[in-house]
PDB file of N, CA and C in Angstrom:
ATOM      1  N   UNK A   1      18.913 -75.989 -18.755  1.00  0.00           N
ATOM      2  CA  UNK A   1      18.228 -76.700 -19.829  1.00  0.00           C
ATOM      3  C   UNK A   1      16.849 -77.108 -19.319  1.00  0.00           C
ATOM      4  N   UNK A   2      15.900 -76.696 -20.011  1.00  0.00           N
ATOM      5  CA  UNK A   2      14.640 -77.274 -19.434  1.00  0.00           C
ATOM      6  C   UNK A   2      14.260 -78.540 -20.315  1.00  0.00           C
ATOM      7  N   UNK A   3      13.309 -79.216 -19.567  1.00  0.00           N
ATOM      8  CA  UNK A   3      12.426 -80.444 -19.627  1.00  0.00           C
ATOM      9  C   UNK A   3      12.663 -80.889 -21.051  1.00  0.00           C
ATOM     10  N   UNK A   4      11.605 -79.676 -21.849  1.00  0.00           N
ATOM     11  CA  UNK A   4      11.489 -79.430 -22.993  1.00  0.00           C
ATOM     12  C   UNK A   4      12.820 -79.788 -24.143  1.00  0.00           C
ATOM     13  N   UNK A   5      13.776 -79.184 -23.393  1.00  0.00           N
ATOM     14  CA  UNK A   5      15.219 -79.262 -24.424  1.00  0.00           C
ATOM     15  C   UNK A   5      15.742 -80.715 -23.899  1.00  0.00           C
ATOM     16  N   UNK A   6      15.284 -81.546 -23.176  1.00  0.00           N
ATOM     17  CA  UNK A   6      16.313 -82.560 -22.725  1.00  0.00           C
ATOM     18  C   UNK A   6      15.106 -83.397 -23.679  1.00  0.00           C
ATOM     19  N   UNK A   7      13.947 -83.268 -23.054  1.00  0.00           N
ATOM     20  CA  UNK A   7      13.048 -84.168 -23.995  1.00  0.00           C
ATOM     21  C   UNK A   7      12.513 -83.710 -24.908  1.00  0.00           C
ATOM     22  N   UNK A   8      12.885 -83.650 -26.421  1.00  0.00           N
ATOM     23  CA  UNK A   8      12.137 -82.833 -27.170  1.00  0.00           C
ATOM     24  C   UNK A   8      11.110 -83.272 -27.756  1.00  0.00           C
ATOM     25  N   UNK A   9      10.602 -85.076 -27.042  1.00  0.00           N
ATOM     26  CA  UNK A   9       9.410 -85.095 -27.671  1.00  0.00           C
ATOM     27  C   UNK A   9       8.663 -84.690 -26.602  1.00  0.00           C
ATOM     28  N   UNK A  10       8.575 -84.477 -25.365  1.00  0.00           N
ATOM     29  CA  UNK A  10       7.273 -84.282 -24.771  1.00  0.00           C
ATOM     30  C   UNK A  10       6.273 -83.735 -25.048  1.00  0.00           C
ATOM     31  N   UNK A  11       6.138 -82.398 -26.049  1.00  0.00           N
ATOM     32  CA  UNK A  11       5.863 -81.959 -26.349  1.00  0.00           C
ATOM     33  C   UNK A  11       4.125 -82.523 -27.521  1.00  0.00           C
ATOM     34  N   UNK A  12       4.617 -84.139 -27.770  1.00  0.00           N
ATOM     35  CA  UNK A  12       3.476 -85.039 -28.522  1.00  0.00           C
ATOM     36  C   UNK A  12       2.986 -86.003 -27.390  1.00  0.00           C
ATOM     37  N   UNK A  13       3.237 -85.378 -26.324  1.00  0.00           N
ATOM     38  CA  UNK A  13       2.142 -87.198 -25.108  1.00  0.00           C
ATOM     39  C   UNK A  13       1.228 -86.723 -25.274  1.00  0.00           C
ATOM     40  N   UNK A  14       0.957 -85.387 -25.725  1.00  0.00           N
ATOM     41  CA  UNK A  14      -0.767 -85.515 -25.532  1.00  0.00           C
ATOM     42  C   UNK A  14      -1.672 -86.153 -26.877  1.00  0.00           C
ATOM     43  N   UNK A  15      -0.941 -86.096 -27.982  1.00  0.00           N
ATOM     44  CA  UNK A  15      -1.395 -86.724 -29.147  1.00  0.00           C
ATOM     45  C   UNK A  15      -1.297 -87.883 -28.989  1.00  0.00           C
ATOM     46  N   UNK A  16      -0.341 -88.270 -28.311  1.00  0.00           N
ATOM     47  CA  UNK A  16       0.187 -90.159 -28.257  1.00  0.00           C
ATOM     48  C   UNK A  16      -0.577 -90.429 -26.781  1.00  0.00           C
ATOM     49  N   UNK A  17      -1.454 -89.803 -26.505  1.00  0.00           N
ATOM     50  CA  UNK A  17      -2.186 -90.348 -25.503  1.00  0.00           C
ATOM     51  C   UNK A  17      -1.099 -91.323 -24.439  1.00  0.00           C
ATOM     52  N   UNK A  18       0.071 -90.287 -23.811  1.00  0.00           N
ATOM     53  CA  UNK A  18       0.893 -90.419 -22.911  1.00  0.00           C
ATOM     54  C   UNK A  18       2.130 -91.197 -23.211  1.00  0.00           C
ATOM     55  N   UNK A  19       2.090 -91.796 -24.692  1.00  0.00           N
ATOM     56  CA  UNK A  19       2.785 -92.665 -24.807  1.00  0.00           C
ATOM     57  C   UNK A  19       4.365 -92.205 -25.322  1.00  0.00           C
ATOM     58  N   UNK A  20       5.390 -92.495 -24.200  1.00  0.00           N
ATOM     59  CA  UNK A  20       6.511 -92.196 -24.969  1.00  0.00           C
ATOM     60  C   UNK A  20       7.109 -92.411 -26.278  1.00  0.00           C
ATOM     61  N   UNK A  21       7.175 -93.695 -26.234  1.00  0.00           N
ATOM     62  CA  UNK A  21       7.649 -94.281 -27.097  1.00  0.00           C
ATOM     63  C   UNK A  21       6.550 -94.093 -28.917  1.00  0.00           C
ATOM     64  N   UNK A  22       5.805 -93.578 -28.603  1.00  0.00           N
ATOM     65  CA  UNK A  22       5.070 -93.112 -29.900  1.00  0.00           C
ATOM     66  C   UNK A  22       5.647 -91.360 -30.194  1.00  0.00           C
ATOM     67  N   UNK A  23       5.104 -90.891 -29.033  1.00  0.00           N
ATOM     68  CA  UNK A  23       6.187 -89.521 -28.959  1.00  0.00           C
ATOM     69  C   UNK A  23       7.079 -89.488 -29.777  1.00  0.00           C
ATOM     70  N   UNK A  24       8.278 -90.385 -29.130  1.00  0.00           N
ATOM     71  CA  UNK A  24       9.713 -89.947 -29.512  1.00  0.00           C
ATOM     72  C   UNK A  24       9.663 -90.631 -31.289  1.00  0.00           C
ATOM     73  N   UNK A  25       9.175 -91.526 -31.507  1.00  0.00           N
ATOM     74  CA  UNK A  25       9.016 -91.906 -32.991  1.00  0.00           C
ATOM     75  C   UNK A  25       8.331 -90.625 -33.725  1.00  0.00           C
ATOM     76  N   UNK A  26       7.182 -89.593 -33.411  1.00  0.00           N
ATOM     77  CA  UNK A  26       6.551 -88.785 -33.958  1.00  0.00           C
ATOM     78  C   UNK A  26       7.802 -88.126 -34.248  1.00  0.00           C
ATOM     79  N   UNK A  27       8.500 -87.412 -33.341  1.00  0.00           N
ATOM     80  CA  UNK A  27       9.517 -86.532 -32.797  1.00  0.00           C
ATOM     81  C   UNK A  27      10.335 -87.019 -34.189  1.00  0.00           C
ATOM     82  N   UNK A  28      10.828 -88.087 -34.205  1.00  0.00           N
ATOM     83  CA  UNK A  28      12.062 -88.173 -35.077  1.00  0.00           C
ATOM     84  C   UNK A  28      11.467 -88.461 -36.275  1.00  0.00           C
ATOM     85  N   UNK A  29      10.136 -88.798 -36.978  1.00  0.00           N
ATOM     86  CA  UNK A  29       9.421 -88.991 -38.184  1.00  0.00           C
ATOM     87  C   UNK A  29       9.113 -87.342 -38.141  1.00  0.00           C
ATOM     88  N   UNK A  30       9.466 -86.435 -38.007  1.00  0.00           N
ATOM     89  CA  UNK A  30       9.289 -84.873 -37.881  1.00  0.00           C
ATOM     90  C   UNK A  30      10.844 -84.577 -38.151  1.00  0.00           C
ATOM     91  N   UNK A  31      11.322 -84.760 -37.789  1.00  0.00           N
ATOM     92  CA  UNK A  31      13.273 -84.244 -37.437  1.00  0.00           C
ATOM     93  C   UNK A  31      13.614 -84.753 -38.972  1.00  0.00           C
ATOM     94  N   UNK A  32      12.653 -85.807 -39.557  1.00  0.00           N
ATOM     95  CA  UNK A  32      13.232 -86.843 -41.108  1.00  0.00           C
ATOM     96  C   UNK A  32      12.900 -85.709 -42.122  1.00  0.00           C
ATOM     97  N   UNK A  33      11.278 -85.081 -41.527  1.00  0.00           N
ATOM     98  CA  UNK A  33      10.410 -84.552 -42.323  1.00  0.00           C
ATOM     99  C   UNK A  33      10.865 -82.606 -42.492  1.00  0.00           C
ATOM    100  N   UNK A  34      11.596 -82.297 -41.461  1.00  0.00           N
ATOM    101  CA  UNK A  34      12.367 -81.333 -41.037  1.00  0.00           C
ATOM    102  C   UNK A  34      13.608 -81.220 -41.701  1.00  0.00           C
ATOM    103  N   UNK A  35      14.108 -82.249 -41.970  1.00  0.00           N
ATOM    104  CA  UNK A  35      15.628 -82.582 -43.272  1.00  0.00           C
ATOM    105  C   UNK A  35      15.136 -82.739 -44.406  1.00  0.00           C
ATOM    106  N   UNK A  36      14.013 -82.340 -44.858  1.00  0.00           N
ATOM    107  CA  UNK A  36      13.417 -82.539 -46.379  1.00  0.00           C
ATOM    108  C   UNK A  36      12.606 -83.994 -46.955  1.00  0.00           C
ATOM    109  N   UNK A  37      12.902 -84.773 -46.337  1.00  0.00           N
ATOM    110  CA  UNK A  37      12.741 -85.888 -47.437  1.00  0.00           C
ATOM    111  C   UNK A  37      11.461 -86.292 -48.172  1.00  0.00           C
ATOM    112  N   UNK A  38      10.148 -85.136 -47.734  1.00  0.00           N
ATOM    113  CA  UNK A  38       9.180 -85.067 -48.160  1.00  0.00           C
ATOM    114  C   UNK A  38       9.256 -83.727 -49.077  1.00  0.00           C
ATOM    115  N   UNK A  39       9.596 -83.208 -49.043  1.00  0.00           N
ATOM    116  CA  UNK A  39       9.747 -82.001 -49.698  1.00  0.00           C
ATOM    117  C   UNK A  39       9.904 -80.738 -48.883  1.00  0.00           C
ATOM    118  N   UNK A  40       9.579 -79.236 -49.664  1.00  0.00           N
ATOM    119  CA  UNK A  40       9.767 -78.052 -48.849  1.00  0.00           C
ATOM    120  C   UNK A  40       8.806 -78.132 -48.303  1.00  0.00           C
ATOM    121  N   UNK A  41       7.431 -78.198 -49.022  1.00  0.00           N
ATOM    122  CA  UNK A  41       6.397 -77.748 -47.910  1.00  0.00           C
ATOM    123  C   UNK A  41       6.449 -78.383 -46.904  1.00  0.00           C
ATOM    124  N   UNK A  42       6.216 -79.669 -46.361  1.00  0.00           N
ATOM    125  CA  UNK A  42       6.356 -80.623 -45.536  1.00  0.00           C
ATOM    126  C   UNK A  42       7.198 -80.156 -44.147  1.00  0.00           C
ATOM    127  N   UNK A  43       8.967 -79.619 -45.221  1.00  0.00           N
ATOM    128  CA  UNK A  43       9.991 -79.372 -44.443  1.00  0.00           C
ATOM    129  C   UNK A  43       9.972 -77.630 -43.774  1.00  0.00           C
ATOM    130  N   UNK A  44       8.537 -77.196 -43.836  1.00  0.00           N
ATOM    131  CA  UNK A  44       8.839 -75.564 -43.509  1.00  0.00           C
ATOM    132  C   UNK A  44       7.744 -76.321 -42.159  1.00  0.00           C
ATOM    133  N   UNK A  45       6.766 -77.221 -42.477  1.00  0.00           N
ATOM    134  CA  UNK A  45       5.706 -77.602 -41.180  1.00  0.00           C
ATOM    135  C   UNK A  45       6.440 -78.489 -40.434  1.00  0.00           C
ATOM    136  N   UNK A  46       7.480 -79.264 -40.409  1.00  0.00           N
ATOM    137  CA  UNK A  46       8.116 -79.801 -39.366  1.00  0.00           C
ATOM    138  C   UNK A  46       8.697 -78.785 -39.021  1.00  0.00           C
ATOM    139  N   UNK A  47       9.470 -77.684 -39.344  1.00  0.00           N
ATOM    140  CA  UNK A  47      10.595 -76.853 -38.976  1.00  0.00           C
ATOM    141  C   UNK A  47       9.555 -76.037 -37.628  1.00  0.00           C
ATOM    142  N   UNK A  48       8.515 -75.637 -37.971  1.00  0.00           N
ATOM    143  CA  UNK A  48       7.331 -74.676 -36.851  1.00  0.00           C
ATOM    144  C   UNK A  48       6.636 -75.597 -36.008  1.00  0.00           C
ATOM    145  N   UNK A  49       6.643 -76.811 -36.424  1.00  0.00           N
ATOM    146  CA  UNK A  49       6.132 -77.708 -35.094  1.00  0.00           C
ATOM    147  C   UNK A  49       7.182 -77.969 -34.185  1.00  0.00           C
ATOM    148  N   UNK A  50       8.369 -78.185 -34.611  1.00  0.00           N
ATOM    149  CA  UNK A  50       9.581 -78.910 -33.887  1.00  0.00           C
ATOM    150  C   UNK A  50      10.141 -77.808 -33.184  1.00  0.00           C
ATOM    151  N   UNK A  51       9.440 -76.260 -34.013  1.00  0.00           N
ATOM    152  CA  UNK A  51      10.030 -75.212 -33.140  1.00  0.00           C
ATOM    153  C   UNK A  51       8.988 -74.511 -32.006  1.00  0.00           C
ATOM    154  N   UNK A  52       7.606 -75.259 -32.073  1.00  0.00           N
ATOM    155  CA  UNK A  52       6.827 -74.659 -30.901  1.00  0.00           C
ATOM    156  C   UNK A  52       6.538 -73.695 -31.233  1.00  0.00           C
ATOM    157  N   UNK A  53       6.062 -73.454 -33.072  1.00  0.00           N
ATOM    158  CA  UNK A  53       5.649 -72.353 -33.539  1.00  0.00           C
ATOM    159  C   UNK A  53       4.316 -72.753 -33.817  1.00  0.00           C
ATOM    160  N   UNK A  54       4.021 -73.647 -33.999  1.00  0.00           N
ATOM    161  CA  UNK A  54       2.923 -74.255 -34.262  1.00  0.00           C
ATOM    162  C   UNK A  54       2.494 -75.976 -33.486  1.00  0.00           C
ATOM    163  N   UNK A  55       1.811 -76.170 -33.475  1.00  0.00           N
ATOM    164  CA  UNK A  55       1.151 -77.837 -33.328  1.00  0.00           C
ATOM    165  C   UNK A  55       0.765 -78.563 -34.182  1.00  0.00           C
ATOM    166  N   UNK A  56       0.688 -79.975 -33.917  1.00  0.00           N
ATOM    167  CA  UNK A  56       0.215 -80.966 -34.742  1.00  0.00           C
ATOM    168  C   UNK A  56      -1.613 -80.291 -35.050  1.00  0.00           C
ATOM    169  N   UNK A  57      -2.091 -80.250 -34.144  1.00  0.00           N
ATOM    170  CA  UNK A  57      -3.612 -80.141 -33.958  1.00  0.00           C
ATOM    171  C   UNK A  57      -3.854 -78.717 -35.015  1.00  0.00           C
ATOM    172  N   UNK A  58      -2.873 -77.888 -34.741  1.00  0.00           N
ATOM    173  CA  UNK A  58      -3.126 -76.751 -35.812  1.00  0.00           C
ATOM    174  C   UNK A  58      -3.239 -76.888 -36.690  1.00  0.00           C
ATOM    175  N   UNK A  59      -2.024 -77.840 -37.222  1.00  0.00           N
ATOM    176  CA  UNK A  59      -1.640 -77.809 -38.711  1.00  0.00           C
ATOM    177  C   UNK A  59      -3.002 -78.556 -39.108  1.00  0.00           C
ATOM    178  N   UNK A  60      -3.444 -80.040 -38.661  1.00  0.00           N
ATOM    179  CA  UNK A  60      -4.186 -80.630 -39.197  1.00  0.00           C
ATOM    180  C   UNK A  60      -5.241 -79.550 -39.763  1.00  0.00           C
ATOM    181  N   UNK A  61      -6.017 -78.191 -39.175  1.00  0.00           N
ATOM    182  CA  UNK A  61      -7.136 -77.496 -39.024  1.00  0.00           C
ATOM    183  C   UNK A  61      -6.637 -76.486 -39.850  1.00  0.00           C
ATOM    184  N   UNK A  62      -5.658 -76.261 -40.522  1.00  0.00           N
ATOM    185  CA  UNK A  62      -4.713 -75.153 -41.462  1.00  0.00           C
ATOM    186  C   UNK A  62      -5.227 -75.599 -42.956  1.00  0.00           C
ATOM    187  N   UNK A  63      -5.164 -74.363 -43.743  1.00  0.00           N
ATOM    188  CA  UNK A  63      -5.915 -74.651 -44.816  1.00  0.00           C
ATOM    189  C   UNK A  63      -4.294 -74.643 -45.825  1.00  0.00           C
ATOM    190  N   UNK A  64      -3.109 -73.827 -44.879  1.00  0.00           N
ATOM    191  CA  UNK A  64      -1.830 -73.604 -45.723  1.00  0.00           C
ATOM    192  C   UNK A  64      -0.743 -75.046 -45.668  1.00  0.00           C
ATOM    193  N   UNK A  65      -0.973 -76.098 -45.226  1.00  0.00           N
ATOM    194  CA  UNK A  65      -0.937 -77.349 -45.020  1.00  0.00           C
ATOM    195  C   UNK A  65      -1.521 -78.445 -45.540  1.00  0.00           C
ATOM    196  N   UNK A  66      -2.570 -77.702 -45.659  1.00  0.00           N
ATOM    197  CA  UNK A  66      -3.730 -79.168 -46.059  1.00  0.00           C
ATOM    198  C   UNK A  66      -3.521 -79.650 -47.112  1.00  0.00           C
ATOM    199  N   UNK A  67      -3.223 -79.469 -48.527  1.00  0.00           N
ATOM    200  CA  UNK A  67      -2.863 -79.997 -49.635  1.00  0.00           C
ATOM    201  C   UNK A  67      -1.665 -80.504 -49.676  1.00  0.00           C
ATOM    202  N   UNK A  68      -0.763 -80.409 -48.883  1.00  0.00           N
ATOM    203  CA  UNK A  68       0.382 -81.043 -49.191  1.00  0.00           C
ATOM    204  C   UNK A  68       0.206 -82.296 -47.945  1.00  0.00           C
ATOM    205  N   UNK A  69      -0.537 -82.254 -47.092  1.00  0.00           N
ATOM    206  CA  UNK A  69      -0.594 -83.508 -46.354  1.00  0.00           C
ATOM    207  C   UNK A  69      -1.343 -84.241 -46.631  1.00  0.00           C
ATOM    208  N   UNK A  70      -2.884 -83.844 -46.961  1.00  0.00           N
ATOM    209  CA  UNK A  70      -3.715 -84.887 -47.933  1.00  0.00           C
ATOM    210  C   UNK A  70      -2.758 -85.603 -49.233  1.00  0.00           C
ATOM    211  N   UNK A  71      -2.210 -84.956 -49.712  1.00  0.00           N
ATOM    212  CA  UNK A  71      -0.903 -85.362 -50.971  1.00  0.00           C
ATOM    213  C   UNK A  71      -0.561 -86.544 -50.264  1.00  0.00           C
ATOM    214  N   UNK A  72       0.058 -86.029 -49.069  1.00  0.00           N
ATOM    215  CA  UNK A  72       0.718 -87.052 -48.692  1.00  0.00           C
ATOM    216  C   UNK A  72       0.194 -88.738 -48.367  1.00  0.00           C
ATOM    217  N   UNK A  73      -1.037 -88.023 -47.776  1.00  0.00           N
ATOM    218  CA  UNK A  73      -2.130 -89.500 -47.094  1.00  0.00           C
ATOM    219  C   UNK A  73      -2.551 -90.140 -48.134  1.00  0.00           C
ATOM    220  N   UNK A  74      -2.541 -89.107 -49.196  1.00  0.00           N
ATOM    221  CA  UNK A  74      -3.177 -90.543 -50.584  1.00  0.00           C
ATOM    222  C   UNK A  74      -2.268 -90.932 -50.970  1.00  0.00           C
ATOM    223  N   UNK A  75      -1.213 -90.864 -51.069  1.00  0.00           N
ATOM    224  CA  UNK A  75       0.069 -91.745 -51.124  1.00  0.00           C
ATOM    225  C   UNK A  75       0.235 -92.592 -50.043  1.00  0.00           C
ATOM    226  N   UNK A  76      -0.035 -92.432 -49.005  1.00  0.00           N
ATOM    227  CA  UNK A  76       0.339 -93.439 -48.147  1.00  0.00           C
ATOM    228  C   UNK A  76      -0.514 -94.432 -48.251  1.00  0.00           C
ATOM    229  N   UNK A  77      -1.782 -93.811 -48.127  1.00  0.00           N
ATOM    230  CA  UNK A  77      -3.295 -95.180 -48.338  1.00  0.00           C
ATOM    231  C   UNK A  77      -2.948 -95.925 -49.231  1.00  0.00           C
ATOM    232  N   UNK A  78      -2.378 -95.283 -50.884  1.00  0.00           N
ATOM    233  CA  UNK A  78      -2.698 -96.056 -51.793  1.00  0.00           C
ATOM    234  C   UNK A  78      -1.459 -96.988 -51.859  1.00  0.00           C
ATOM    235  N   UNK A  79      -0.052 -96.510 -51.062  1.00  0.00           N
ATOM    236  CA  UNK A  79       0.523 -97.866 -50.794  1.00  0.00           C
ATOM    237  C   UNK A  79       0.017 -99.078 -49.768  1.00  0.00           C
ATOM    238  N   UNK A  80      -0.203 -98.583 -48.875  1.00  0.00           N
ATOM    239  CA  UNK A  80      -0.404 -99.568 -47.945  1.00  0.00           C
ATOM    240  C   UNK A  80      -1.829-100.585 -48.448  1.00  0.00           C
ATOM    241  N   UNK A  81      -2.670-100.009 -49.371  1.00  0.00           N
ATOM    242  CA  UNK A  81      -3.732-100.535 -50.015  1.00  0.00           C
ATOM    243  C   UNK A  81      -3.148-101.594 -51.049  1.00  0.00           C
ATOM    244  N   UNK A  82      -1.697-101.171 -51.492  1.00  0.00           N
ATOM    245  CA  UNK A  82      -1.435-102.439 -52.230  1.00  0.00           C
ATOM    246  C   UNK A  82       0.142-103.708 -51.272  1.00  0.00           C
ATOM    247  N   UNK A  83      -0.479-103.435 -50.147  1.00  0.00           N
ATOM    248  CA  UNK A  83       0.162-104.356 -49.623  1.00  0.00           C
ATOM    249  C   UNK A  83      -0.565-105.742 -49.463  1.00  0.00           C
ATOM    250  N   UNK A  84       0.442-106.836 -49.054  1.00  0.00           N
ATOM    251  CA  UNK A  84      -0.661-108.118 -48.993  1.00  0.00           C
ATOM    252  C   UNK A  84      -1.011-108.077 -47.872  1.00  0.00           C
ATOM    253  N   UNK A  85      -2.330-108.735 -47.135  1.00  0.00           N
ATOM    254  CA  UNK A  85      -2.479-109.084 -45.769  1.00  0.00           C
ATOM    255  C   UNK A  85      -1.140-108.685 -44.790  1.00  0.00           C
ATOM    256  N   UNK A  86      -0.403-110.080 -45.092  1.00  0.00           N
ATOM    257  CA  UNK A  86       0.655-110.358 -44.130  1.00  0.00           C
ATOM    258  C   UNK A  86       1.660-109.789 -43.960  1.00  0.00           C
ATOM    259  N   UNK A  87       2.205-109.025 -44.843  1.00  0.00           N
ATOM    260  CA  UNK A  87       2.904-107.763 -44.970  1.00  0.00           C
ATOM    261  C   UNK A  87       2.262-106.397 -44.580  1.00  0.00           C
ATOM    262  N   UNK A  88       0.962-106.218 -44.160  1.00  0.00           N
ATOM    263  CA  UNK A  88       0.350-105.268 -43.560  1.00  0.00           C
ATOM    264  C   UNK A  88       0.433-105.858 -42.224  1.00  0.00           C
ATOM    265  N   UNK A  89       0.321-106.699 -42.068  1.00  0.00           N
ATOM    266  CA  UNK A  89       0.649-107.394 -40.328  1.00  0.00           C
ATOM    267  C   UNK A  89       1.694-107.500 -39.366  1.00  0.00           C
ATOM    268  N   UNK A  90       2.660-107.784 -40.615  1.00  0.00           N
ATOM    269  CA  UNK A  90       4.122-107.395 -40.284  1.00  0.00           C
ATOM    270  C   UNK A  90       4.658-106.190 -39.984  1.00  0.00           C
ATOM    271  N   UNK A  91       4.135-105.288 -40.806  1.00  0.00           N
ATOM    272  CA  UNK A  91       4.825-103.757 -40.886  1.00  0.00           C
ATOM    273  C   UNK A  91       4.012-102.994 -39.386  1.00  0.00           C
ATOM    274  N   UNK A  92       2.748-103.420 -39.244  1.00  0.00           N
ATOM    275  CA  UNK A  92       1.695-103.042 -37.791  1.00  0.00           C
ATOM    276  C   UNK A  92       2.837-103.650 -36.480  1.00  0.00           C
ATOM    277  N   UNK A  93       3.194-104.861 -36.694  1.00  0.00           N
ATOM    278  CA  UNK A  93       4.141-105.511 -35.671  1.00  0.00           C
ATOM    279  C   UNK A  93       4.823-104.739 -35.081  1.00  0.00           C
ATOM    280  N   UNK A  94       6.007-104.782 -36.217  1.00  0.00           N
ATOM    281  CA  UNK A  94       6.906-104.029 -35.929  1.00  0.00           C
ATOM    282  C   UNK A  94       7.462-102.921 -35.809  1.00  0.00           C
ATOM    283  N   UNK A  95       6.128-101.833 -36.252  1.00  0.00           N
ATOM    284  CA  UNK A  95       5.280-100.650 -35.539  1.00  0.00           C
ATOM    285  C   UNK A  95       5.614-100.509 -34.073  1.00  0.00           C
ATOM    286  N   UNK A  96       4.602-101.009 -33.462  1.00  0.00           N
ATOM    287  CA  UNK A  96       4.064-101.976 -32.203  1.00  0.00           C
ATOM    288  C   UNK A  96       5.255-101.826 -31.379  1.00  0.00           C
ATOM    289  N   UNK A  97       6.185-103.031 -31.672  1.00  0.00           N
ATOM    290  CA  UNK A  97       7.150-103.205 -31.262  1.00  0.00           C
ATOM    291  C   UNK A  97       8.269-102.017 -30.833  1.00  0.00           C
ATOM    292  N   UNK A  98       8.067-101.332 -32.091  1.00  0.00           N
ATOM    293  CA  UNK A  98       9.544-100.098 -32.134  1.00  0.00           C
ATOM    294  C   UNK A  98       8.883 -98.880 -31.243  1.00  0.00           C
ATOM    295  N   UNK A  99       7.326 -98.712 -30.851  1.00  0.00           N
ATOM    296  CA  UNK A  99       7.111 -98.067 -29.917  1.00  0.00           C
ATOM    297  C   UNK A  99       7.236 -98.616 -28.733  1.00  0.00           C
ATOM    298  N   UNK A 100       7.189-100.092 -28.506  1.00  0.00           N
ATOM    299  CA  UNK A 100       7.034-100.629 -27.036  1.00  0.00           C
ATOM    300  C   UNK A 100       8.342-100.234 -26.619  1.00  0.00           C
ATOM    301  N   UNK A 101       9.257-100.777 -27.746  1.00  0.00           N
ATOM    302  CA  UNK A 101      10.616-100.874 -27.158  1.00  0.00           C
ATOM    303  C   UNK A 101      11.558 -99.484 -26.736  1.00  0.00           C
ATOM    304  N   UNK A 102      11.105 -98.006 -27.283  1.00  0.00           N
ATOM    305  CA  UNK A 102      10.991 -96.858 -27.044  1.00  0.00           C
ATOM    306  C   UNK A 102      10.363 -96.757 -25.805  1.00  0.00           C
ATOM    307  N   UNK A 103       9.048 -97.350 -25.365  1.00  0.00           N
ATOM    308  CA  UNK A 103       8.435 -96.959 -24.120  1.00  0.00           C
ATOM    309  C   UNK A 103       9.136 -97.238 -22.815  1.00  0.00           C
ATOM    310  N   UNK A 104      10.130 -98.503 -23.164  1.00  0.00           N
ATOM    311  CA  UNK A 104      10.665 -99.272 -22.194  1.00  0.00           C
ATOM    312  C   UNK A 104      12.307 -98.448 -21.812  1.00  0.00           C
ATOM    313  N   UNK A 105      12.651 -98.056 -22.828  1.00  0.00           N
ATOM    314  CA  UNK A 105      13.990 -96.858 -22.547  1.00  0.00           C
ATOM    315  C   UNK A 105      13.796 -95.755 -22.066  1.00  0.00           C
ATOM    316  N   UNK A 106      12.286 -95.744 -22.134  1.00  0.00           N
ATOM    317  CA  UNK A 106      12.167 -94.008 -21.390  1.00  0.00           C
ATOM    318  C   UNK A 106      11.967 -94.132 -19.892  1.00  0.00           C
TER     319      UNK A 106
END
């Protein structure tokens, strides 16, 4: 078994700028996105990243991607745009947190 198969996020420290515990959250917000719950398109670009058919850095620069992830980002902006302050502070927290606490198991 190599590296790769024991850790299947390593494969994102270089996006997470070394950080495990952001890694392994990418890793499994991919594995969610890989079971559909965004849809097909979504679920055919986790399936080629998670398989080392492709990269994050690609896809972003892919023109066969790009509309369904911009889709996605204006949905995300325009929720998080109607959050309050402190509930945007909270949700950053415990962000924060669920990577620290990932960094600390690895």
């Amino acid at each position: 078994m190599t590296n790769h198969d024991s850790e299947p996020e390593q494969q994102f420290l270089d996006i997470t700028e070394g950080s495990r515990g952001l890694a392994k959250l990418l890793h499994a917000s991919l594995a969610r996105l890989r079971d559909g719950v965004a849809g097909d398109d979504l679920q055919e670009l986790a399936r080629d990243v998670l398989a080392g058919r492709t990269d994050l850095r690609e896809v972003a620069a892919s023109d066969a991607y790009g509309t369904a992830l911009l889709d996605r980002y204006h949905r995300f902006s325009e929720w998080e745009a109607s959050l309050d302050p402190e509930e945007r502070q909270r949700l950053a927290a415990e962000a924060t947190a669920a990577a620290e606490n990932f960094d600390m198991r690895s």
